[in-house]
Protein backbone atom coordinates (compact mmCIF):
# COMPACT_ATOMS: atom_id res chain seq x y z
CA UNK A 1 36.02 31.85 -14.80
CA UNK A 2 37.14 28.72 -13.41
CA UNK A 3 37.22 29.99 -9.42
CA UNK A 4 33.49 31.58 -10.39
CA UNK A 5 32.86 27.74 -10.95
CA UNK A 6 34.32 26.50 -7.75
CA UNK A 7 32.67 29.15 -5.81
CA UNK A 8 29.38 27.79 -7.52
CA UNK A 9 30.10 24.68 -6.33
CA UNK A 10 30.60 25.16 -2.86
CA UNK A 11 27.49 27.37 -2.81
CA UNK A 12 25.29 24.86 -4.02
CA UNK A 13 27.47 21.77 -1.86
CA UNK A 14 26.51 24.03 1.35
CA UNK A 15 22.49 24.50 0.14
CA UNK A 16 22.46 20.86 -0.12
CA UNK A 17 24.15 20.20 3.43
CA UNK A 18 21.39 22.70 4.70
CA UNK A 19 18.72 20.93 2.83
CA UNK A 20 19.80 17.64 4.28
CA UNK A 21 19.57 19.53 7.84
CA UNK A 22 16.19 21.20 7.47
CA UNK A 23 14.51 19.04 6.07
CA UNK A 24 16.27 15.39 7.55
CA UNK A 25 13.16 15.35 10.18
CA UNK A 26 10.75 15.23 7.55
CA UNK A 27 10.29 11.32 6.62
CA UNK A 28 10.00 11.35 2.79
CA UNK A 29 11.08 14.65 1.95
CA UNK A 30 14.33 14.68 0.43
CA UNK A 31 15.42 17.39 -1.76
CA UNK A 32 19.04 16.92 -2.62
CA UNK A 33 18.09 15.10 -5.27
CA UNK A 34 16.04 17.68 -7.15
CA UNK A 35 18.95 20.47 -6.54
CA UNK A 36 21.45 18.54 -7.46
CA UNK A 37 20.33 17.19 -10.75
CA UNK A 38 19.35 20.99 -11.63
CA UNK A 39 23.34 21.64 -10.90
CA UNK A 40 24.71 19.17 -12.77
CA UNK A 41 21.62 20.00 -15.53
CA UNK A 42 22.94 23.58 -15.73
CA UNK A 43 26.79 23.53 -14.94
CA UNK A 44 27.85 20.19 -16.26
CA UNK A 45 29.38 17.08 -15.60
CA UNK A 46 32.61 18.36 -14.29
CA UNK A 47 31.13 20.65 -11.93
CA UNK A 48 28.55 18.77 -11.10
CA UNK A 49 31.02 15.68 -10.11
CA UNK A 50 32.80 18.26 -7.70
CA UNK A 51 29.77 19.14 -6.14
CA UNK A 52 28.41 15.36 -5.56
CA UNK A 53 32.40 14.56 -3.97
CA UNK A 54 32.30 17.53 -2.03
CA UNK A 55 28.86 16.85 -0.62
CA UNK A 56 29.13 12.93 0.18
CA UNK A 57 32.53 13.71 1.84
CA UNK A 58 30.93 16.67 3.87
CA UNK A 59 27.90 14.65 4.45
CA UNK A 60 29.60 12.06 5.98
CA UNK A 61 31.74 14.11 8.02
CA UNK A 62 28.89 16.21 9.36
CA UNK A 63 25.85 13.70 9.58
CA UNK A 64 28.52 10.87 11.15
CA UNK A 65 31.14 8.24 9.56
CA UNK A 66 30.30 5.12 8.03
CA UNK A 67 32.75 3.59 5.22
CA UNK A 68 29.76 2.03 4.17
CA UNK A 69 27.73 4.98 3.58
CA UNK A 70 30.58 7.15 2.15
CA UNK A 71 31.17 4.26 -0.97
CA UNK A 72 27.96 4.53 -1.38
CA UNK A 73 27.73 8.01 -1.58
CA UNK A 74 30.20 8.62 -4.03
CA UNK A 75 29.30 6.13 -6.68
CA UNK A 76 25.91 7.00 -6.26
CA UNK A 77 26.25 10.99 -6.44
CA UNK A 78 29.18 11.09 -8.77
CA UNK A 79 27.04 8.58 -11.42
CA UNK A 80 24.35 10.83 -10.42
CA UNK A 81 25.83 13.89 -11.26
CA UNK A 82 28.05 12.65 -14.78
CA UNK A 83 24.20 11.44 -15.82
CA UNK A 84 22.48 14.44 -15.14
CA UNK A 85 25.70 16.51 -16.70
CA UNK A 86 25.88 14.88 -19.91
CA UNK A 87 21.72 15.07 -20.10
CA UNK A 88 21.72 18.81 -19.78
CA UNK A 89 23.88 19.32 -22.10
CA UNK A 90 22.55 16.77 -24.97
CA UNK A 91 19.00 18.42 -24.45
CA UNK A 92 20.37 22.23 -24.70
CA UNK A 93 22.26 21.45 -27.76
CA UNK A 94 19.08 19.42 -29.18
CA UNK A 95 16.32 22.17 -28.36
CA UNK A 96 13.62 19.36 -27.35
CA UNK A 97 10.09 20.87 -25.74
CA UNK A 98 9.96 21.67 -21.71
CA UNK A 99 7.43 18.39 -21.80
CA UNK A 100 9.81 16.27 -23.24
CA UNK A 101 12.52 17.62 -20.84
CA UNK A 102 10.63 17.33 -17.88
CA UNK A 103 9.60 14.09 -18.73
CA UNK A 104 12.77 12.49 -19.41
CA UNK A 105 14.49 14.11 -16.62
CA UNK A 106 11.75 13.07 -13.89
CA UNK A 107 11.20 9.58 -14.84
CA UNK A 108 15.55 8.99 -14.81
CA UNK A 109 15.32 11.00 -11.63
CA UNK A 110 13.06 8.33 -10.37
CA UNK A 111 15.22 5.63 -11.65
CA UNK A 112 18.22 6.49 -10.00
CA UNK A 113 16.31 7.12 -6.69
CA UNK A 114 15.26 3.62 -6.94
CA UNK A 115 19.09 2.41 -8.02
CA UNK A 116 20.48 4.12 -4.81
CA UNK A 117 18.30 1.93 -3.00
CA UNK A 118 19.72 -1.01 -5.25
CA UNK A 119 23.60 0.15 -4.67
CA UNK A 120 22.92 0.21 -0.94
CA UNK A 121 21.19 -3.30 -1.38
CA UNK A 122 24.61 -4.68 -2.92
CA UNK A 123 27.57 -2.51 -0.79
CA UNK A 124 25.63 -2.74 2.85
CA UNK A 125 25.79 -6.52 2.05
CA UNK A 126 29.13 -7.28 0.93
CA UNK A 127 31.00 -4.58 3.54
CA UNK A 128 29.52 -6.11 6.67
CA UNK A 129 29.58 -9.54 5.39
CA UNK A 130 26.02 -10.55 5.87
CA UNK A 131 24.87 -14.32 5.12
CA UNK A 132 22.65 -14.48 1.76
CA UNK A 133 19.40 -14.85 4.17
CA UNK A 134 20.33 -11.14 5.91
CA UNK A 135 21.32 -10.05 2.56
CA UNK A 136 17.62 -10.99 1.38
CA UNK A 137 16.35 -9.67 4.19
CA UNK A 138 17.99 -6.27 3.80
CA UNK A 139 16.21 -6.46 0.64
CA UNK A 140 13.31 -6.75 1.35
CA UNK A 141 12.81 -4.32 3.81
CA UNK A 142 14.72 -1.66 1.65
CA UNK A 143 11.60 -2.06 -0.92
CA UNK A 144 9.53 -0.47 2.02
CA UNK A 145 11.49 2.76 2.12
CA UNK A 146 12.28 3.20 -1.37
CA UNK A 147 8.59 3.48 -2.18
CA UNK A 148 8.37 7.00 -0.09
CA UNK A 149 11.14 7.88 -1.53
CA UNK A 150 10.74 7.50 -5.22
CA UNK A 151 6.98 9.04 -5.00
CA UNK A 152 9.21 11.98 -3.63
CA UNK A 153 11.63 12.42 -6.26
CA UNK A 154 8.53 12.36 -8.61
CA UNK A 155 7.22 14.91 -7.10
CA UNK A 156 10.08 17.01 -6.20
CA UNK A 157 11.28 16.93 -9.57
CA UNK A 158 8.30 16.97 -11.60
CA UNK A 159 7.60 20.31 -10.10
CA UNK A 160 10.70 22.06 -8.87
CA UNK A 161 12.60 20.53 -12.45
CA UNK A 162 11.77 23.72 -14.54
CA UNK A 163 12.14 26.74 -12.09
CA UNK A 164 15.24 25.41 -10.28
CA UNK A 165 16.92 24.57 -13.66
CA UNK A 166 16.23 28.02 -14.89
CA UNK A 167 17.42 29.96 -11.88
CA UNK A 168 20.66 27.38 -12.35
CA UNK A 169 20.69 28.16 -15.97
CA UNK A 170 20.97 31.97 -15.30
CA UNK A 171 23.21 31.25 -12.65
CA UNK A 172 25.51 29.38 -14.98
């Protein structure tokens, strides 16, 4: 059961290295986020934790190396995935309505997507030792691409939540 799992795993780490590829031209698109929360939804935190580790290691590797970017990564997907884990399995065991579900999951979707932004604004910051003025500045222009990206995630997840998460479900 447990090498099923990891096999899982590394299936879905490799979709979401492929979905970073395809789709990295695309400004705004960003699906990683929608595929991974239906994961972790489906298989859990633990699984779900290996999958976000594996992919912000492989990420970096593949897309290029900053330490920056890789801390980033890994508190952000790893919080990301233990979230999305512990959801999926509080709202199987409590048999709330697909509305509510979708709902919930969509709008914390949209939350973290704007608290990656947030974690960048703090780590970029303090790792290349910029002055509070560049710091502010970094800011403030991060507010500009978060927008696209949020209205994304809402999207993404509002309508891919249910079908991905039952193919995962099945899956799982």
């Amino acid at each position: 059961m447990r090498s099923r799992k990891i096999a899982l795993c590394a299936a879905s780490v490799a979709l979401l290295i492929a979905l970073q590829y395809t789709l990295g031209f695309v400004p705004g698109v960003e699906l990683v986020t929608v595929f991974l929360l239906c994961f972790c939804y489906a298989f859990g935190a633990f699984a779900g934790v290996l999958t976000a580790t594996c992919f912000s290691l492989l990420r970096c590797l593949l897309f290029s190396f900053y330490p920056n970017v890789l801390v980033l990564y890994l508190v952000y997907y790893n919080a990301f995935a233990l979230l999305f884990g512990v959801l999926g399995k509080k709202f199987s065991a409590s048999g709330k309505k697909e509305a509510v579900e979708l709902i919930t999951v969509t709008a914390l979707a949209v939350v973290c997507t704007a608290c990656f932004t947030f974690l960048d604004d703090i780590i970029s910051p303090l790792f290349y030792g910029y002055t509070a003025e560049a710091a502010y500045g970094y800011f403030i222009a991060s507010l500009y691409v978060m927008l696209p990206q949020c209205i994304c995630t809402l999207v993404s997840v509002g309508l891919l939540f249910i079908p991905l998460s039952r193919v995962f479900k099945s899956a799982a």
